[in-house]
N, C-alpha and C. Protein backbone atom coordinates (compact mmCIF):
# COMPACT_ATOMS: atom_id res chain seq x y z
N UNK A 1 -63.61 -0.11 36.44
CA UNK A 1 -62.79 0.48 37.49
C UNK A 1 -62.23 -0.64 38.36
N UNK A 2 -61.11 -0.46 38.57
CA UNK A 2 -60.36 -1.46 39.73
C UNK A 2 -60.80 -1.05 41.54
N UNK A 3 -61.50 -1.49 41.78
CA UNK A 3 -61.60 -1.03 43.58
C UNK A 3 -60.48 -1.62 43.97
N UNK A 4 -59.65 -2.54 43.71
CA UNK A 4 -58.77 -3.18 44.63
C UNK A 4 -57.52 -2.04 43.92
N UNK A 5 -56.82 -1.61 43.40
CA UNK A 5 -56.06 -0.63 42.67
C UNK A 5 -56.16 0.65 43.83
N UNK A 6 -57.87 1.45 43.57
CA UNK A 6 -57.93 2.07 43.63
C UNK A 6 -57.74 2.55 45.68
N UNK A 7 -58.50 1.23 45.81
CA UNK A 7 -58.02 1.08 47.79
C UNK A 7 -56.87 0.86 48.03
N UNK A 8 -56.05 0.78 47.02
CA UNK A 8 -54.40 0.64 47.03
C UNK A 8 -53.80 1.77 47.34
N UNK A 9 -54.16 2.46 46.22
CA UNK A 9 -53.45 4.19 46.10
C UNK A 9 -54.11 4.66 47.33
N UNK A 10 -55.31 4.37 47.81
CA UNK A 10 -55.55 5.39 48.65
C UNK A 10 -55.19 5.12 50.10
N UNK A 11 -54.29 4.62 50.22
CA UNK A 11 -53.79 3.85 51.58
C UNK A 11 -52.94 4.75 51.81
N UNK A 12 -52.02 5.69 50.65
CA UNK A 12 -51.10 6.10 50.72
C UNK A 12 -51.51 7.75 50.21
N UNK A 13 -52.58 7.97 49.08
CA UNK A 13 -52.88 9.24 48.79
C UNK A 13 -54.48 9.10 48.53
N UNK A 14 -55.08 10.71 49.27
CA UNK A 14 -56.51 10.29 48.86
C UNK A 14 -56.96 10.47 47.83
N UNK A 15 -57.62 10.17 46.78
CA UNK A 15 -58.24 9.88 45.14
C UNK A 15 -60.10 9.97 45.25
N UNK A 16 -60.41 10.76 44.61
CA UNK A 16 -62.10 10.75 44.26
C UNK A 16 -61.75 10.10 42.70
N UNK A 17 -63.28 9.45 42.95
CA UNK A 17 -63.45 8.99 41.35
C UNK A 17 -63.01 9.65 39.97
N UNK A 18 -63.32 10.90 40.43
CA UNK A 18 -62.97 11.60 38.70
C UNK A 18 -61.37 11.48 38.90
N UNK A 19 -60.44 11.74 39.92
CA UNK A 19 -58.98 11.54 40.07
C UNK A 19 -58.59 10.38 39.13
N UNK A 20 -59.38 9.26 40.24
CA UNK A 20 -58.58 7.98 39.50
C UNK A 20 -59.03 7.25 38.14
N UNK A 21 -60.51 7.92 37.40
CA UNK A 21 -60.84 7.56 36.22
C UNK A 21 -59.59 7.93 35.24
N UNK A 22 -58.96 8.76 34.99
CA UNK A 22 -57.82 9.07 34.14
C UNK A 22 -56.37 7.84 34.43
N UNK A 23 -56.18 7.91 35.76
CA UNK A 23 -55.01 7.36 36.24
C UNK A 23 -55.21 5.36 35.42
N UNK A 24 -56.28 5.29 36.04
CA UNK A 24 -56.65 3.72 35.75
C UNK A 24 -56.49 3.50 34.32
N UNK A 25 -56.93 4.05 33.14
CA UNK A 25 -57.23 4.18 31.77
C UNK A 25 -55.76 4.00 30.97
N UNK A 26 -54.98 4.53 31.99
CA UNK A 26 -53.32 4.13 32.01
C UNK A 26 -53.12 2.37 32.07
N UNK A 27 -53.57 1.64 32.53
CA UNK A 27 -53.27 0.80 33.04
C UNK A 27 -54.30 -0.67 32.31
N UNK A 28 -53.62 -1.60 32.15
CA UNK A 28 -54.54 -2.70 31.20
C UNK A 28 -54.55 -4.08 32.27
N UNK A 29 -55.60 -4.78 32.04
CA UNK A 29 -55.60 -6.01 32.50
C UNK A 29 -54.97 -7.12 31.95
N UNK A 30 -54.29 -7.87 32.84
CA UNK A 30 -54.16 -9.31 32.46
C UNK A 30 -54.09 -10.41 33.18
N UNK A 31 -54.04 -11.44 32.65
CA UNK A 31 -55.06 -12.61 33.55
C UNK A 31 -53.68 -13.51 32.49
N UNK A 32 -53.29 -14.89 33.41
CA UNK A 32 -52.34 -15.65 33.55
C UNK A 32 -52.74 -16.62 34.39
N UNK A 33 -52.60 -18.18 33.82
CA UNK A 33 -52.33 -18.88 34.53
C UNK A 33 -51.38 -19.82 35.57
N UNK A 34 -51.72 -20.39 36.51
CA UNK A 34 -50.86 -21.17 37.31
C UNK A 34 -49.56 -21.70 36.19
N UNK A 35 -48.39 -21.54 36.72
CA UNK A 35 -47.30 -22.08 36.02
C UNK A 35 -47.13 -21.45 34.86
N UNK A 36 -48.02 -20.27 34.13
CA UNK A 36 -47.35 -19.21 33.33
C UNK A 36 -46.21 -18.11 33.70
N UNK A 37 -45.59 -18.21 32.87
CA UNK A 37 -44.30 -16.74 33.12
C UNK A 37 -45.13 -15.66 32.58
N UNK A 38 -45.08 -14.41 33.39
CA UNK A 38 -45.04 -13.60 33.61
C UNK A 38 -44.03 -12.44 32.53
N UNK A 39 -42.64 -12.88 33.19
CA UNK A 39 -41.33 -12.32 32.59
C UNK A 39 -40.45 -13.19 32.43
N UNK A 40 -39.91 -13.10 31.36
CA UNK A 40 -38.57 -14.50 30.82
C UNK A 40 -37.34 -14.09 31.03
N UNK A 41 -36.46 -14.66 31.03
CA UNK A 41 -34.68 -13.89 31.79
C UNK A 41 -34.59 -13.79 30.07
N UNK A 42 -33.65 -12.80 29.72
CA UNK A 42 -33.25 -12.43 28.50
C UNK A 42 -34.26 -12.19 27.95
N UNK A 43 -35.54 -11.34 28.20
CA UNK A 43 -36.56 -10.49 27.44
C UNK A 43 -36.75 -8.77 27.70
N UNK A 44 -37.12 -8.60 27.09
CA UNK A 44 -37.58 -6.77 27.63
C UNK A 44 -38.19 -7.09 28.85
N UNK A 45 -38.54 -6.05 29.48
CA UNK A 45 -39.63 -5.62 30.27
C UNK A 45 -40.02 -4.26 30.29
N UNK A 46 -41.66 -4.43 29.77
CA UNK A 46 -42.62 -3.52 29.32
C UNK A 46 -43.19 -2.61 30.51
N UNK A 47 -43.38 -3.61 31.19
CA UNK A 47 -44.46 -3.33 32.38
C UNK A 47 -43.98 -3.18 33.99
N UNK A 48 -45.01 -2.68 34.93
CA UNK A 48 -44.57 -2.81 35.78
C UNK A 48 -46.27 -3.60 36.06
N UNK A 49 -46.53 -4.73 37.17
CA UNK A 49 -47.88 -4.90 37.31
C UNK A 49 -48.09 -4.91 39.24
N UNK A 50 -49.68 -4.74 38.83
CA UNK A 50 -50.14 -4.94 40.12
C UNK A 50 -51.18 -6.04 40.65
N UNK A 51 -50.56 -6.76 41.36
CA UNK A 51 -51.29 -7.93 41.85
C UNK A 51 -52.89 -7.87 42.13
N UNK A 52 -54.08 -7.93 41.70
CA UNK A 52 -55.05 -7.80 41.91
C UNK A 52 -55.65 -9.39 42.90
N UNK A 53 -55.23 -10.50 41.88
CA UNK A 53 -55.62 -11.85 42.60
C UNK A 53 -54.36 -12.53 42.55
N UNK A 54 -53.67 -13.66 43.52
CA UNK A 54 -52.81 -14.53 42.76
C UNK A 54 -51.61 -14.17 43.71
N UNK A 55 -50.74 -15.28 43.04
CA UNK A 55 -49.42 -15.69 43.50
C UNK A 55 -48.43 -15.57 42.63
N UNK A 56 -47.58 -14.56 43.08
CA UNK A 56 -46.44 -14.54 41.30
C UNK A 56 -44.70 -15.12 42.50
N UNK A 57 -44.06 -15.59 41.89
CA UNK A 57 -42.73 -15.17 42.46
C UNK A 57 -41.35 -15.31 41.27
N UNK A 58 -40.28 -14.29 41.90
CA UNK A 58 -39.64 -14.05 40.71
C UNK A 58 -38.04 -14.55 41.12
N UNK A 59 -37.42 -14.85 40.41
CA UNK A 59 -36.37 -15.98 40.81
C UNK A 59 -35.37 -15.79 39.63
N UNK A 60 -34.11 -16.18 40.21
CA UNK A 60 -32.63 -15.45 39.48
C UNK A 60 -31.56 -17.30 39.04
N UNK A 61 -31.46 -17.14 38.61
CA UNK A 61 -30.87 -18.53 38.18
C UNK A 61 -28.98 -18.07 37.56
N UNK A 62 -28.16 -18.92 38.84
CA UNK A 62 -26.91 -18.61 38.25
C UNK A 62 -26.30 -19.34 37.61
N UNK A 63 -25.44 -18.76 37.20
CA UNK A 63 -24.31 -19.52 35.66
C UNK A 63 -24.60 -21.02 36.32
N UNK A 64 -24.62 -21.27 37.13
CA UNK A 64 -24.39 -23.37 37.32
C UNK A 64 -26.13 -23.65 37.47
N UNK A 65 -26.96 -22.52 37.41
CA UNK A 65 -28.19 -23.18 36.94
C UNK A 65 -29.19 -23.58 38.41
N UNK A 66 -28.41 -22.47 38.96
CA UNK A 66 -29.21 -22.63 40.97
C UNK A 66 -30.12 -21.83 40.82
N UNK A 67 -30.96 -21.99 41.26
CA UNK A 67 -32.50 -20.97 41.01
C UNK A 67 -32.56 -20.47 42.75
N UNK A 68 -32.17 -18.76 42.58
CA UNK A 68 -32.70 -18.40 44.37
C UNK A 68 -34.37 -17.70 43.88
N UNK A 69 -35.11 -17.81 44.69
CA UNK A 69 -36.27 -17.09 44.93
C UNK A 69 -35.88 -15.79 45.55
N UNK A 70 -36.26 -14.65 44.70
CA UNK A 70 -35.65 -12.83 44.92
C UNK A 70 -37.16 -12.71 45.97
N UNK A 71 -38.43 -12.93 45.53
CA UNK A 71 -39.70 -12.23 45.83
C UNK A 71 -40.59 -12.65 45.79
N UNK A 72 -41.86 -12.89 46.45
CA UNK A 72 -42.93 -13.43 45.95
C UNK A 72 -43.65 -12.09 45.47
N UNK A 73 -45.00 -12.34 45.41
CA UNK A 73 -46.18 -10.96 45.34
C UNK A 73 -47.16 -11.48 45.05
N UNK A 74 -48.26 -11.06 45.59
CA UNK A 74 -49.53 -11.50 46.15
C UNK A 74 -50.58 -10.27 46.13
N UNK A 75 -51.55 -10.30 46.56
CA UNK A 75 -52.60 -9.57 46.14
C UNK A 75 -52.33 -8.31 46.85
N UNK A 76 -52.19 -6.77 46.13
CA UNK A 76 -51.62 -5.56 46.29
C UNK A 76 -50.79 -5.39 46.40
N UNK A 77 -49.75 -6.23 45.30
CA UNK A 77 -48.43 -5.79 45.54
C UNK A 77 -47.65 -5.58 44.45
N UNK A 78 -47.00 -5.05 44.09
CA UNK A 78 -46.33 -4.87 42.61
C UNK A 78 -44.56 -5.79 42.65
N UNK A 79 -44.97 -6.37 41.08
CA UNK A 79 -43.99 -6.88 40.61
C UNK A 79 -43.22 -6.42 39.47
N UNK A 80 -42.04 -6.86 39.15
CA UNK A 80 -41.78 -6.43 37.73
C UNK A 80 -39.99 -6.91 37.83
N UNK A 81 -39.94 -6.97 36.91
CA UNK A 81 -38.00 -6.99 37.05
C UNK A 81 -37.96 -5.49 36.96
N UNK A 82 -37.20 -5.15 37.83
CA UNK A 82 -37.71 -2.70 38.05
C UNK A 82 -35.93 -2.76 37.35
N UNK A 83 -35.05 -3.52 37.70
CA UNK A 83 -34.18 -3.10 36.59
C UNK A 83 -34.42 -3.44 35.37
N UNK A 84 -35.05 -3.72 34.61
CA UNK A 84 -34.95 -4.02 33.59
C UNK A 84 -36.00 -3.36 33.26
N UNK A 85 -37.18 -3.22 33.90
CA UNK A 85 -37.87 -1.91 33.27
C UNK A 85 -37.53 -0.31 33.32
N UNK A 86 -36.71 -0.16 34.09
CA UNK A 86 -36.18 1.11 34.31
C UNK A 86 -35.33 1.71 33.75
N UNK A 87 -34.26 0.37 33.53
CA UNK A 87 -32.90 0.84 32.70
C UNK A 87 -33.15 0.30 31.12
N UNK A 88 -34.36 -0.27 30.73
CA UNK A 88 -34.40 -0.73 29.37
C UNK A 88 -33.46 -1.48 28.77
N UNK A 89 -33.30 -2.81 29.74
CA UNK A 89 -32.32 -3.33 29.58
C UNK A 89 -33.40 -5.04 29.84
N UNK A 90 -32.48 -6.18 29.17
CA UNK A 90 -33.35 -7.36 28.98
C UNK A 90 -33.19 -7.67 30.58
N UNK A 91 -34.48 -8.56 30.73
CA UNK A 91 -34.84 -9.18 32.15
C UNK A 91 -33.32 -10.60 32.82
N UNK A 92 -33.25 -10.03 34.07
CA UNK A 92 -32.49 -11.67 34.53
C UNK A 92 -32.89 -12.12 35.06
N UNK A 93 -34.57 -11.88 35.35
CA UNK A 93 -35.21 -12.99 36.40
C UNK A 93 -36.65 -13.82 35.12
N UNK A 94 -36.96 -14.24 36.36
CA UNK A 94 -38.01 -15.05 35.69
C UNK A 94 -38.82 -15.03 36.83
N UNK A 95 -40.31 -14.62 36.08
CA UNK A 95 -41.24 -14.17 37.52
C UNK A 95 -42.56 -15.17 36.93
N UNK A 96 -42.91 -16.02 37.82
CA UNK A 96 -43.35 -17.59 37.20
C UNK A 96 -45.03 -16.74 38.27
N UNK A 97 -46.13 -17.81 38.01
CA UNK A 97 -47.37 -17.49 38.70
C UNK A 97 -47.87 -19.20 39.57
N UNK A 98 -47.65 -18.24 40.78
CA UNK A 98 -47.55 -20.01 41.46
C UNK A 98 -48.64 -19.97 41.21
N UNK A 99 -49.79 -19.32 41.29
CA UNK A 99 -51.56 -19.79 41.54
C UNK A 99 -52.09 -18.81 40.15
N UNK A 100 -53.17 -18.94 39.91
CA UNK A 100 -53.87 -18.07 38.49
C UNK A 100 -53.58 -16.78 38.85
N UNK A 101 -53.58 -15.64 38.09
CA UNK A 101 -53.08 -14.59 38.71
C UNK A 101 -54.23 -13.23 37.72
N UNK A 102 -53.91 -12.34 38.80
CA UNK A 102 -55.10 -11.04 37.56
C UNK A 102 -54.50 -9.88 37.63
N UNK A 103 -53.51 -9.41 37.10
CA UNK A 103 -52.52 -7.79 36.93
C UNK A 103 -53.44 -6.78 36.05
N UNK A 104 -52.46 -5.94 36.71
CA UNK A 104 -52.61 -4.34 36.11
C UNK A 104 -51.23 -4.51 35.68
N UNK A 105 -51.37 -3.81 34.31
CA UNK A 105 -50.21 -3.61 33.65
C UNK A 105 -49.92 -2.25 33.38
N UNK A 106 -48.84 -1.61 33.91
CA UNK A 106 -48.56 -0.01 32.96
C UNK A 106 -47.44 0.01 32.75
N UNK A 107 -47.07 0.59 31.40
CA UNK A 107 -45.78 0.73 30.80
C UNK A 107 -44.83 1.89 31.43
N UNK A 108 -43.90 1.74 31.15
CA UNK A 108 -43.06 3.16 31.51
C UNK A 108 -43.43 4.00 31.01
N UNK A 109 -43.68 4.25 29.76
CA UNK A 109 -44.16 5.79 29.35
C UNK A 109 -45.82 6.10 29.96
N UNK A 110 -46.51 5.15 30.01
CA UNK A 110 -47.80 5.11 30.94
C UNK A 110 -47.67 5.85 32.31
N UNK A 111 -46.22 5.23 33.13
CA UNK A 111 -45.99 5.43 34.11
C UNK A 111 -45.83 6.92 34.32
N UNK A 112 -44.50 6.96 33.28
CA UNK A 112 -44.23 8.63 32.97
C UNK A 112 -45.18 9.77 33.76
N UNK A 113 -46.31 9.02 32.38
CA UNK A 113 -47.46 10.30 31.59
C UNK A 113 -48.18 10.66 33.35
N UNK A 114 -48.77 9.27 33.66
CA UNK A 114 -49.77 9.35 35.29
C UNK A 114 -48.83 10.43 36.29
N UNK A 115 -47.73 9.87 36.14
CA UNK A 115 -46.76 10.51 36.76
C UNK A 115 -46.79 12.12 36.77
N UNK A 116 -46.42 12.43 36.10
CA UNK A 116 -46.23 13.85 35.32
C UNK A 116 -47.57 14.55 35.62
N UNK A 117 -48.97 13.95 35.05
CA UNK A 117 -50.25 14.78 34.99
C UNK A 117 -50.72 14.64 36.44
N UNK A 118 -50.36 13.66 37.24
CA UNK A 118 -51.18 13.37 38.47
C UNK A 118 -50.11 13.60 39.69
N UNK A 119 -49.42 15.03 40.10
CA UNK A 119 -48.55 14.83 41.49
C UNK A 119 -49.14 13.20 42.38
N UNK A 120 -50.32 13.25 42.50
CA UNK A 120 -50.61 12.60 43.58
C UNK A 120 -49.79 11.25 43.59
N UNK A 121 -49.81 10.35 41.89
CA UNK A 121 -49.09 9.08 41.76
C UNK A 121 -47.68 9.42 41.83
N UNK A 122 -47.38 10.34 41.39
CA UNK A 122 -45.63 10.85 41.29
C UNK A 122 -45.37 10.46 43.00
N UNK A 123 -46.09 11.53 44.01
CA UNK A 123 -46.19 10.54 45.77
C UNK A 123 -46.04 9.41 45.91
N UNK A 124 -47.24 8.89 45.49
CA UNK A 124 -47.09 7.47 45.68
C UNK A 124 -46.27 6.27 44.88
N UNK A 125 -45.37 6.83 44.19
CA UNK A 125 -44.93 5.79 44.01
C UNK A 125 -43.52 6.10 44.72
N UNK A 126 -43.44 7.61 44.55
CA UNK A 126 -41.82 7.60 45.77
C UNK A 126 -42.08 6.95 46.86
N UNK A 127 -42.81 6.90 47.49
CA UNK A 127 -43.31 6.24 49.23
C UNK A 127 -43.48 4.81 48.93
N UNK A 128 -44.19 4.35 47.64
CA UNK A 128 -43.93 2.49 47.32
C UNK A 128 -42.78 1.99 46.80
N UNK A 129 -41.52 2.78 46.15
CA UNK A 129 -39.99 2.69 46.21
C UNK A 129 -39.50 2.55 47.55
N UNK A 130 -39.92 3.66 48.37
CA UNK A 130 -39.02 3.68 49.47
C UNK A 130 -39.53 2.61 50.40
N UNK A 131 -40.60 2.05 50.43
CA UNK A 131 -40.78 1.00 51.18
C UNK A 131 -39.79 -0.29 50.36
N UNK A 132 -40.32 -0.21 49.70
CA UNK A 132 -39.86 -1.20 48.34
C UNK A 132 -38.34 -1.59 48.96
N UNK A 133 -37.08 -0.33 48.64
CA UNK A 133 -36.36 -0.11 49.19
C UNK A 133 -35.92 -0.87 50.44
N UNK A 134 -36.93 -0.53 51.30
CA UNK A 134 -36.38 -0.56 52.96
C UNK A 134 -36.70 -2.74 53.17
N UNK A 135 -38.02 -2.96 52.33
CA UNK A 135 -38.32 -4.14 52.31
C UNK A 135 -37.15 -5.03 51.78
N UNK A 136 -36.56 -4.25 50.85
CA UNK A 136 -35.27 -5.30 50.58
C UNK A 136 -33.68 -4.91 51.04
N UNK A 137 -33.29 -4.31 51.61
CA UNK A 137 -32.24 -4.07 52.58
C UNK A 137 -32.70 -4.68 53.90
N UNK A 138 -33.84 -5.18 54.50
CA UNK A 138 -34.40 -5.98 55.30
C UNK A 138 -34.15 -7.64 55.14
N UNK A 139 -34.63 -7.81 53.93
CA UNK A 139 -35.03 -9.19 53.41
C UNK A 139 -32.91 -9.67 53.25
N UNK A 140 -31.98 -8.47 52.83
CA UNK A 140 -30.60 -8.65 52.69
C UNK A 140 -30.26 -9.10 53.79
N UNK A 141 -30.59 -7.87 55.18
CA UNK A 141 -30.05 -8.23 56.49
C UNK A 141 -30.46 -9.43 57.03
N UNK A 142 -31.20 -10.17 56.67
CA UNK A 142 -32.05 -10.88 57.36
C UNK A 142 -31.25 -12.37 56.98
N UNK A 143 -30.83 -12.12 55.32
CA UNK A 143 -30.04 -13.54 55.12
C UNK A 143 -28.86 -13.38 55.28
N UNK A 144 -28.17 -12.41 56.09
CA UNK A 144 -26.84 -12.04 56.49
C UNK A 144 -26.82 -12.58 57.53
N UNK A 145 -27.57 -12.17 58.77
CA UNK A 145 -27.25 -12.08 59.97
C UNK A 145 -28.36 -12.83 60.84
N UNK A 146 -29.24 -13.57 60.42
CA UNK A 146 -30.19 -14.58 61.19
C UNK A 146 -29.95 -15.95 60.52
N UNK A 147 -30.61 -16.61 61.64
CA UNK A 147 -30.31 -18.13 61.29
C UNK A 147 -32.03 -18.85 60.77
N UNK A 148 -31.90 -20.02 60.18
CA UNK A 148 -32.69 -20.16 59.34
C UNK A 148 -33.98 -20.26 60.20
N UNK A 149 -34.14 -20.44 61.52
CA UNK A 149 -35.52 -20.76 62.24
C UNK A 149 -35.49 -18.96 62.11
N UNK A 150 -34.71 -18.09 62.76
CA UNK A 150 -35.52 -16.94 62.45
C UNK A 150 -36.06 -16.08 61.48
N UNK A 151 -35.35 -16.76 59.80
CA UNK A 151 -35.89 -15.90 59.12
C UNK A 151 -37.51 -16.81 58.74
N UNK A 152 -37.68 -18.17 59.21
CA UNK A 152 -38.87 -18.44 59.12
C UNK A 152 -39.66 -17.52 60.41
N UNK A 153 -39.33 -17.64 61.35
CA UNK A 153 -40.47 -16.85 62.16
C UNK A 153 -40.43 -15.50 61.68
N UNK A 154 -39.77 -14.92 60.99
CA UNK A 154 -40.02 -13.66 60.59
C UNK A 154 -40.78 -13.37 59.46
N UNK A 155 -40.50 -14.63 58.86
CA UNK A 155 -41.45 -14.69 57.09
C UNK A 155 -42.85 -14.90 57.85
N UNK A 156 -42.88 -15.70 58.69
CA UNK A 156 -44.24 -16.51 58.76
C UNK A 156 -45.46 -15.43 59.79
N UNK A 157 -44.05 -14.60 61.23
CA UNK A 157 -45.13 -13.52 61.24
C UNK A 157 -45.54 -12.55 60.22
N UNK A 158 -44.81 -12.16 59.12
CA UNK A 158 -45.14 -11.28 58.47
C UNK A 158 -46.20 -11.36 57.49
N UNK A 159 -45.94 -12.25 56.84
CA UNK A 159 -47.17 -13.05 56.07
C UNK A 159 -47.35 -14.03 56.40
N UNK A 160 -48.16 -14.09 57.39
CA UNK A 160 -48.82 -15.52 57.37
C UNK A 160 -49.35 -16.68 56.13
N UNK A 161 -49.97 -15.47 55.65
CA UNK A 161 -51.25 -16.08 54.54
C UNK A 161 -50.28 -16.72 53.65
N UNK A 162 -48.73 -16.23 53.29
CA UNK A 162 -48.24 -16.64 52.54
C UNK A 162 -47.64 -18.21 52.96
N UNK A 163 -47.16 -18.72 53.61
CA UNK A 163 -46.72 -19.77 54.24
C UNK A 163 -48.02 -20.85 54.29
N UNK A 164 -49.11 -20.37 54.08
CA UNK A 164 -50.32 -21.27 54.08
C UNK A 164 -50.37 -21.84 52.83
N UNK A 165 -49.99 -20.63 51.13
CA UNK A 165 -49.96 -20.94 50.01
C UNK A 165 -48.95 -21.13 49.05
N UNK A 166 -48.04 -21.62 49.81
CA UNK A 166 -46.71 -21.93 49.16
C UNK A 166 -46.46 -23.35 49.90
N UNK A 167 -45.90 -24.16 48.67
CA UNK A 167 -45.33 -25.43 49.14
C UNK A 167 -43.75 -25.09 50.40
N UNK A 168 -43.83 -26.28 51.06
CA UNK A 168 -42.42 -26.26 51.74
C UNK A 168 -40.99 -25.84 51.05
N UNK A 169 -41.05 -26.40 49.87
CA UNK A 169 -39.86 -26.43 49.10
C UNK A 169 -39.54 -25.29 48.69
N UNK A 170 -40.84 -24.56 48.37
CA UNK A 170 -40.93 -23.16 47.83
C UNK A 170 -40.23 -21.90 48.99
N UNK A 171 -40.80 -22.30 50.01
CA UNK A 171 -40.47 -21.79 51.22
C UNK A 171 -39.44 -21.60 51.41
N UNK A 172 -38.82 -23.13 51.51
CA UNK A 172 -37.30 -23.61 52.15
C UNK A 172 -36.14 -22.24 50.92
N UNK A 173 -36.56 -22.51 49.84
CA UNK A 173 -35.73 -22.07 48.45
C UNK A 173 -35.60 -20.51 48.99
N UNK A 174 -36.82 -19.85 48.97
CA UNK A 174 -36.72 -18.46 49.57
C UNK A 174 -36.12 -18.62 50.69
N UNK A 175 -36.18 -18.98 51.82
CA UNK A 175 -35.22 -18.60 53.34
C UNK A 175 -33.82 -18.99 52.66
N UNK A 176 -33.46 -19.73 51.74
CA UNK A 176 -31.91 -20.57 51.15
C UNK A 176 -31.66 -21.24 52.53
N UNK A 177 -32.81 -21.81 52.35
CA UNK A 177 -32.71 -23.59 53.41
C UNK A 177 -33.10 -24.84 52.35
N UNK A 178 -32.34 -25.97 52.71
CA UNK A 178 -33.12 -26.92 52.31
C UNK A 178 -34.81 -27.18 53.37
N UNK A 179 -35.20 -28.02 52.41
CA UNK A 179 -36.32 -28.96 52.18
C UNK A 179 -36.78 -29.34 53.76
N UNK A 180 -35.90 -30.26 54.04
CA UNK A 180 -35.03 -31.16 55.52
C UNK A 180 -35.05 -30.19 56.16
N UNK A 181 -33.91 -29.13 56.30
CA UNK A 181 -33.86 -28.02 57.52
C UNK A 181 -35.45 -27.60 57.78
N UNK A 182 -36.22 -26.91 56.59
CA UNK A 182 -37.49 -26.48 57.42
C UNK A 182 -38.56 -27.20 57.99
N UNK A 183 -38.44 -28.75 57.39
CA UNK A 183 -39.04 -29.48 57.85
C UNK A 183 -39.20 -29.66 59.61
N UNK A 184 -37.47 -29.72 60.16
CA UNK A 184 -37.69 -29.92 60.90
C UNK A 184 -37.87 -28.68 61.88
N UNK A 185 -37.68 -27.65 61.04
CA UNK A 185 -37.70 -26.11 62.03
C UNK A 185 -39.44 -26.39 61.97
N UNK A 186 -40.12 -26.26 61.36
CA UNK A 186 -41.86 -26.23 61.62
C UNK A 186 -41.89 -27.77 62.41
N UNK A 187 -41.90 -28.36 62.61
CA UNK A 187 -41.82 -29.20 63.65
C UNK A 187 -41.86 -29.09 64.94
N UNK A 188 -41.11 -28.35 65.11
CA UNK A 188 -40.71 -27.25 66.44
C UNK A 188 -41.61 -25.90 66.85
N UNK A 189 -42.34 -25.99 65.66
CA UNK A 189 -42.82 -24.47 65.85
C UNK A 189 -44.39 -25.28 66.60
């Protein structure tokens, strides 16, 4: 049984053991190391996963070969290229594992089935879309209309923990600052 899974779902819906023994049985482990891919740009995507341990982040590379950082995900949080698992269409990101990492894996038709037999996950996953959702029309506004010291104070109140386990560069790439700029914005801080 996953306790970390299962204190997941129930943040959002409540689950007794016999509930989530079926739901889980859906779902497979996997274990990846530091600097393994995850998902390759121009592959399927099978899965959707859930962060149990670890550091994943997933990143878009354009025609001239610029790599932006889309996302990180960290422990309880789900990753996946969701277009490309949704529309069954090949991946355009590449979702790399900054630190060793330990997923839950469930397929779409997995997803389906939990879906379908269990209202309760069919809930919860509309309410982890719609956050999902709101988290990235946020993360949009944020590189629209703030300047680069505030989307660090905004990354850094929000996740702290994360700014502790990510290099600078890594950092800088996600805000789309250089190296230099955040250097000297944490300087200041």
């Amino acid at each position: 049984m996953s306790f970390e899974l299962k204190a997941h779902l129930e943040e959002i819906i409540p689950l007794t053991d016999q509930e989530f023994e079926p739901i889980i049985a859906h779902f497979r482990l996997k274990k990846l190391k530091k600097h393994q891919y995850l998902i390759q740009e121009d592959e399927p995507v099978k899965n959707i996963y859930f962060v149990i341990k670890g550091l994943l982040k997933a990143t878009f590379t354009d025609a001239n070969g610029k790599e932006y950082i889309i996302q990180f995900a960290m422990e309880n949080w789900w990753i996946s290229d969701f277009r490309a698992f949704y529309s069954k269409v090949n991946s355009i990101t590449n979702i790399s594992c900054l630190e060793d990492v330990e997923l839950l894996a469930i397929t779409k038709e997995n997803l389906d089935k939990v879906c379908a037999e269990h209202h309760k996950m069919e809930h919860f996953f509309r309410v982890k879309n719609s956050f999902g959702y709101i988290a990235l029309q946020q993360r949009i506004l944020s590189l629209l209309s703030t300047s680069p010291r505030e989307r660090f104070e905004q990354l850094s109140q929000q996740y702290p923990q994360l700014t502790q386990r990510v290099s600078k560069t890594i950092i800088a790439a996600y805000l789309g600052i250089s190296r230099e700029t955040l250097s000297r914005l944490t300087a200041k801080v």
